[in-house]
C-alpha atoms as a PDB file:
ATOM      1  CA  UNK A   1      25.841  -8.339  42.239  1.00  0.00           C
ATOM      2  CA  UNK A   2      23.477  -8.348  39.603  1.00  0.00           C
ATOM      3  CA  UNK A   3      21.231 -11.462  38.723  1.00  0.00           C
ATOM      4  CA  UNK A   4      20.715 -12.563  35.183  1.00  0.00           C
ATOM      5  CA  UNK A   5      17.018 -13.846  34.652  1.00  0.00           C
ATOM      6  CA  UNK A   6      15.375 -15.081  31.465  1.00  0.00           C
ATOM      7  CA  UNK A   7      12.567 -14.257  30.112  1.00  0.00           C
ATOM      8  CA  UNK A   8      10.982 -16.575  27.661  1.00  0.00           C
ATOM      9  CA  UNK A   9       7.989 -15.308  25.767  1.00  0.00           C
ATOM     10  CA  UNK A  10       5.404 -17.129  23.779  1.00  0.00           C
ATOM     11  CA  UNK A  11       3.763 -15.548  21.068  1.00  0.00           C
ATOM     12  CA  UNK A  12       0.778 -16.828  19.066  1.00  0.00           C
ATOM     13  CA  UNK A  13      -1.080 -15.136  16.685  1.00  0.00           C
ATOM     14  CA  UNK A  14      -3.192 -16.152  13.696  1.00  0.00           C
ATOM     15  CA  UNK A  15      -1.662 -13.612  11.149  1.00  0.00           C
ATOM     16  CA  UNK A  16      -2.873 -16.841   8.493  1.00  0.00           C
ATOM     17  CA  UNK A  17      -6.602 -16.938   9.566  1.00  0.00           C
ATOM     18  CA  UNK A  18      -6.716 -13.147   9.240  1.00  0.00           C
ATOM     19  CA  UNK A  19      -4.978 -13.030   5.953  1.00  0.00           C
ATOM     20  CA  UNK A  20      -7.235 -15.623   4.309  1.00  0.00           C
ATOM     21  CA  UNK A  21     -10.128 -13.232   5.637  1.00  0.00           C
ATOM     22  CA  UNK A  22      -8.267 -10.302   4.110  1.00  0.00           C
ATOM     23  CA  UNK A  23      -8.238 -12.459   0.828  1.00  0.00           C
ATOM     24  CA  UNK A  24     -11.727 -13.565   0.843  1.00  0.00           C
ATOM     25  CA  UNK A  25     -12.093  -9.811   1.395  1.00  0.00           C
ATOM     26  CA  UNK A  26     -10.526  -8.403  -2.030  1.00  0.00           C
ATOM     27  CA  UNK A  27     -12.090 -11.309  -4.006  1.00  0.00           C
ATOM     28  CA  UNK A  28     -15.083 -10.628  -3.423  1.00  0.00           C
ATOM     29  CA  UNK A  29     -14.875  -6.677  -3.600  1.00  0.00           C
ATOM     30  CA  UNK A  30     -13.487  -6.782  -6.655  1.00  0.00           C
ATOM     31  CA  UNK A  31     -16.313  -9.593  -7.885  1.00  0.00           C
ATOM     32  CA  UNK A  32     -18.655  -7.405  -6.926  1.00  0.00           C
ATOM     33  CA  UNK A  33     -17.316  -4.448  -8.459  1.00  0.00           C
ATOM     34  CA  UNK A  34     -17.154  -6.581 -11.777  1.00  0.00           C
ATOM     35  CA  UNK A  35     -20.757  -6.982 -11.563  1.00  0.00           C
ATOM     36  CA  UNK A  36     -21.791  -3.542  -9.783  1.00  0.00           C
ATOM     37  CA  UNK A  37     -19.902  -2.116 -13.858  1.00  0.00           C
ATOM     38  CA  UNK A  38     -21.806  -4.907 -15.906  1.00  0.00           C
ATOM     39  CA  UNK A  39     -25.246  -3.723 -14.074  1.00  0.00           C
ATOM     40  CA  UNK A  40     -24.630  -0.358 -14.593  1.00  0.00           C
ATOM     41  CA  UNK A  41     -23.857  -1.139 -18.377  1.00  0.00           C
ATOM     42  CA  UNK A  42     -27.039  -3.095 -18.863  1.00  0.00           C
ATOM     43  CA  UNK A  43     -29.352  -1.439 -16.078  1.00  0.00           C
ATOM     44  CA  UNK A  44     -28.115   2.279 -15.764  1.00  0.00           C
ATOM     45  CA  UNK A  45     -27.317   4.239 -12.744  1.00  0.00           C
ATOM     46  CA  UNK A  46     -30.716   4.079 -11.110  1.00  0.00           C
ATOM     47  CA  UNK A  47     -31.694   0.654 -11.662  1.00  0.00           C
ATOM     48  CA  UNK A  48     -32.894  -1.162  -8.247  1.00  0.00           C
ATOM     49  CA  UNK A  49     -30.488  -4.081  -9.358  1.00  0.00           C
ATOM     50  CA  UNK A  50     -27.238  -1.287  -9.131  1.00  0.00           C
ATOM     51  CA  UNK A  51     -28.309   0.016  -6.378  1.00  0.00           C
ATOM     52  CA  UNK A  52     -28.150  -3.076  -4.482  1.00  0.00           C
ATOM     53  CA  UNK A  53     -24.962  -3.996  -5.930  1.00  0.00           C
ATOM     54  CA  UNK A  54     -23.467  -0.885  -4.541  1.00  0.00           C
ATOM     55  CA  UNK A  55     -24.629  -1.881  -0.919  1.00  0.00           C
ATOM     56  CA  UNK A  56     -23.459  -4.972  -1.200  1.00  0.00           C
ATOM     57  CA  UNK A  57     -19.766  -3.603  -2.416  1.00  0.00           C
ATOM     58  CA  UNK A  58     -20.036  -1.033   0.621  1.00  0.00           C
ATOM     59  CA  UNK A  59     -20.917  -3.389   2.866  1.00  0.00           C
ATOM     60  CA  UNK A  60     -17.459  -5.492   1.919  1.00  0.00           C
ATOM     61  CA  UNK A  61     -15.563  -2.278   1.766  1.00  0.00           C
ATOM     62  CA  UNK A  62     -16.408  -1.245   5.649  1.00  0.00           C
ATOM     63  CA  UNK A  63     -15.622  -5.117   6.667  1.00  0.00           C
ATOM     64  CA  UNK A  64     -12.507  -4.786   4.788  1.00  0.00           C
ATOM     65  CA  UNK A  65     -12.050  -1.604   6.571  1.00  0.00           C
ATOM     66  CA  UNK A  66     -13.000  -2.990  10.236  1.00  0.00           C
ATOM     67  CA  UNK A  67     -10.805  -5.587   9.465  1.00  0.00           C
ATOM     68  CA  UNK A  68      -7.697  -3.922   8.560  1.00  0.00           C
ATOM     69  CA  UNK A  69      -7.891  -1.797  12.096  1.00  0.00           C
ATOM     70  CA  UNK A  70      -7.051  -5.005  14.082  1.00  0.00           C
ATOM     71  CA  UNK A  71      -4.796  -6.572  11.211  1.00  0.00           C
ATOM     72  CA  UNK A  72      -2.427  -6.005   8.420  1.00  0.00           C
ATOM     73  CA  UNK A  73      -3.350  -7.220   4.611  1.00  0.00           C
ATOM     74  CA  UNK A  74       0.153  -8.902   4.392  1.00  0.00           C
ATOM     75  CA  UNK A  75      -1.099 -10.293   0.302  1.00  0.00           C
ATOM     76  CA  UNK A  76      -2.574  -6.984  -0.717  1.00  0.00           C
ATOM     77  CA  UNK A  77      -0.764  -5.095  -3.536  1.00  0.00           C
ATOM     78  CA  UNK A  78      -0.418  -1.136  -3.436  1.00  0.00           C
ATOM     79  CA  UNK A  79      -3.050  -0.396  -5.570  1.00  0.00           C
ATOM     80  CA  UNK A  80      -5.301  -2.525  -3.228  1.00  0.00           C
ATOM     81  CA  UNK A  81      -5.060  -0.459  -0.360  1.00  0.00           C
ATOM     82  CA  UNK A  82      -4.491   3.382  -2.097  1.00  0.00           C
ATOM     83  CA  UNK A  83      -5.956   2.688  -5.807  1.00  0.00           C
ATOM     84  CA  UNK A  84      -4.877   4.514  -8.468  1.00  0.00           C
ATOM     85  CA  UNK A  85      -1.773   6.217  -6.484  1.00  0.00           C
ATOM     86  CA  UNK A  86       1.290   5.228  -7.503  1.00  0.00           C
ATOM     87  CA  UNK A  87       4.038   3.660  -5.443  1.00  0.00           C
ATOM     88  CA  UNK A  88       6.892   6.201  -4.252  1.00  0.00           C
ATOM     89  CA  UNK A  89       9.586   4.026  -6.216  1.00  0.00           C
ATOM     90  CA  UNK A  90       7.395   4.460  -9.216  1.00  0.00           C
ATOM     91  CA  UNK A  91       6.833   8.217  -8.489  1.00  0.00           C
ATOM     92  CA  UNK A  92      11.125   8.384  -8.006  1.00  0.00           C
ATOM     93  CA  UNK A  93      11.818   6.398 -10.940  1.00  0.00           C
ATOM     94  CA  UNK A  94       9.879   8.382 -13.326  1.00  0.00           C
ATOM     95  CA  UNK A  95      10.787  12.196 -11.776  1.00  0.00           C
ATOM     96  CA  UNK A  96      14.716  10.451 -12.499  1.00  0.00           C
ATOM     97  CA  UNK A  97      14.179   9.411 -15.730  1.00  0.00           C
ATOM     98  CA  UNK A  98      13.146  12.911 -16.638  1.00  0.00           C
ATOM     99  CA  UNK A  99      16.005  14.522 -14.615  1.00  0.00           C
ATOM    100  CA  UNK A 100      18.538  11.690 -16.584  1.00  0.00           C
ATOM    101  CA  UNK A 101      16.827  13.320 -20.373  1.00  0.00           C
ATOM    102  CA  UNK A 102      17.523  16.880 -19.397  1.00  0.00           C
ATOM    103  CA  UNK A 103      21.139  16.211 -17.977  1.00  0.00           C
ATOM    104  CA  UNK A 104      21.383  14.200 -21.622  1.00  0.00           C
ATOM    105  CA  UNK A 105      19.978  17.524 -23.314  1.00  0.00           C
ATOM    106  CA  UNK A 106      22.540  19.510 -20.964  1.00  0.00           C
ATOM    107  CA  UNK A 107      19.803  21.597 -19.243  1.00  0.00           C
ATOM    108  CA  UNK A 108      21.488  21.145 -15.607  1.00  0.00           C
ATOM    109  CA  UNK A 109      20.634  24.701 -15.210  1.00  0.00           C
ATOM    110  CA  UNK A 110      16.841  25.293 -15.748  1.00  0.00           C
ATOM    111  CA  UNK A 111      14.341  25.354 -12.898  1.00  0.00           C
ATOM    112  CA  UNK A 112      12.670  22.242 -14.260  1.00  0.00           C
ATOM    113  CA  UNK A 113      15.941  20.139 -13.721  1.00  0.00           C
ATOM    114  CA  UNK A 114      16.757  22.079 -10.120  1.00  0.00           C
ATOM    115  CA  UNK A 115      13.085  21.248  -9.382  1.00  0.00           C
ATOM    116  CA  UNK A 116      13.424  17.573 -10.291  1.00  0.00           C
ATOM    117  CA  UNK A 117      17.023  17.028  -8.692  1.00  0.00           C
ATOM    118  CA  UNK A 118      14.767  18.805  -4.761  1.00  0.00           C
ATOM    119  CA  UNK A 119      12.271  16.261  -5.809  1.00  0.00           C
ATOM    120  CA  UNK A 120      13.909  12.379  -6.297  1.00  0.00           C
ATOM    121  CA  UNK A 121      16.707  13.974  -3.174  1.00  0.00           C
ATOM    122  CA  UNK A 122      13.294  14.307  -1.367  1.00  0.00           C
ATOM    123  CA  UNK A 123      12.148  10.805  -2.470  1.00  0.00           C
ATOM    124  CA  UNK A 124      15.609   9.348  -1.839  1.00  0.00           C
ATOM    125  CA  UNK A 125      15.259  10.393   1.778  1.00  0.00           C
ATOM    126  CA  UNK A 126      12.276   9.000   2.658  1.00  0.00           C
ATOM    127  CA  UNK A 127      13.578   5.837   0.857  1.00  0.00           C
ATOM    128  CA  UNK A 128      16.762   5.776   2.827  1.00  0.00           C
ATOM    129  CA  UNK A 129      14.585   6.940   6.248  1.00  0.00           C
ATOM    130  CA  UNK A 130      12.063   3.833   5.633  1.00  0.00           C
ATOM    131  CA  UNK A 131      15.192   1.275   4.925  1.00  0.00           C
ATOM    132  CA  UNK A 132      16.810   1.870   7.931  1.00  0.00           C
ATOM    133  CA  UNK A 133      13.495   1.881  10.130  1.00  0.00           C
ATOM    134  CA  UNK A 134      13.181  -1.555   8.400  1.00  0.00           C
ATOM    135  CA  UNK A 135      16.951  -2.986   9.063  1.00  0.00           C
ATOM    136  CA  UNK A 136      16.343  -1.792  12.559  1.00  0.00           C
ATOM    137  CA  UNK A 137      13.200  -3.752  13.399  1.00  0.00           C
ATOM    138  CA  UNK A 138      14.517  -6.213  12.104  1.00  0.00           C
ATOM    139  CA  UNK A 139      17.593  -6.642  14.446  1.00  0.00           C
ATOM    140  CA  UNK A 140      16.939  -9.351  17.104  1.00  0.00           C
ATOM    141  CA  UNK A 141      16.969  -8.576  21.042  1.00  0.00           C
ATOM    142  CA  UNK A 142      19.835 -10.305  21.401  1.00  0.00           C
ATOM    143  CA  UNK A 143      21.479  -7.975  18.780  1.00  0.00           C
ATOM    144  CA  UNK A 144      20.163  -4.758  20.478  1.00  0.00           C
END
């Protein structure tokens, strides 16, 4: 007959302590990029002052980067980690709302609305694919 054992884990981590690194992190990147832009403005490109700035502002970019290989930046916002690349919901919504104006117009047929209907399917995959990944990490050992 089988034997039923528990197993009782313990975990501790300090997801806090790292994420008020990862804070400490962005505020003073984007402090320095404030005042790498208002050297630049007064000093020029070349100016010893900019130069340093820029060092300095790589310098907190690689720690940000060292840091995020052993951690995740839980507070960061999109554009934090990829910029100027917009979010995939933002990318859908906006490839739908131009789909929704040229079913309005009645152009179902052209290659621009075909083109846009591949397109936010595509999108709505990916959003459907990452959803369930979510739900099922999120189901408890018990539950699996």
């Amino acid at each position: 007959m089988a034997e039923k054992k528990i197993i009782e884990i313990e975990i501790k981590d300090n997801v806090s302590a790292a994420q008020d690194h990862f804070n400490d992190l962005r505020n003073e990147i984007k402090k320095t990029e404030k005042e790498v832009e208002e050297l630049t403005k007064t000093y020029g490109d070349n100016s010893d002052a900019v130069k340093k700035a820029e060092k300095q502002l790589d310098s907190l970019k690689n720690s940000y980067t060292e840091l995020s290989k052993s951690a995740t930046d839980l507070g960061a916002t999109f554009e934090d980690i990829y910029g100027e690349i917009k979010p995939l919901t933002a990318q859908m919504g906006e490839a739908e709302d131009r789909l929704y104006q040229l079913a309005l117009a009645g152009d179902t047929a052209s290659k621009e609305y075909q083109d846009l209907l591949q397109s936010v399917g595509d999108y709505r995959k990916i959003q459907i694919q990452t959803d369930l990944a979510v739900d099922a990490s999120a189901t408890t050992l018990d539950q699996k």
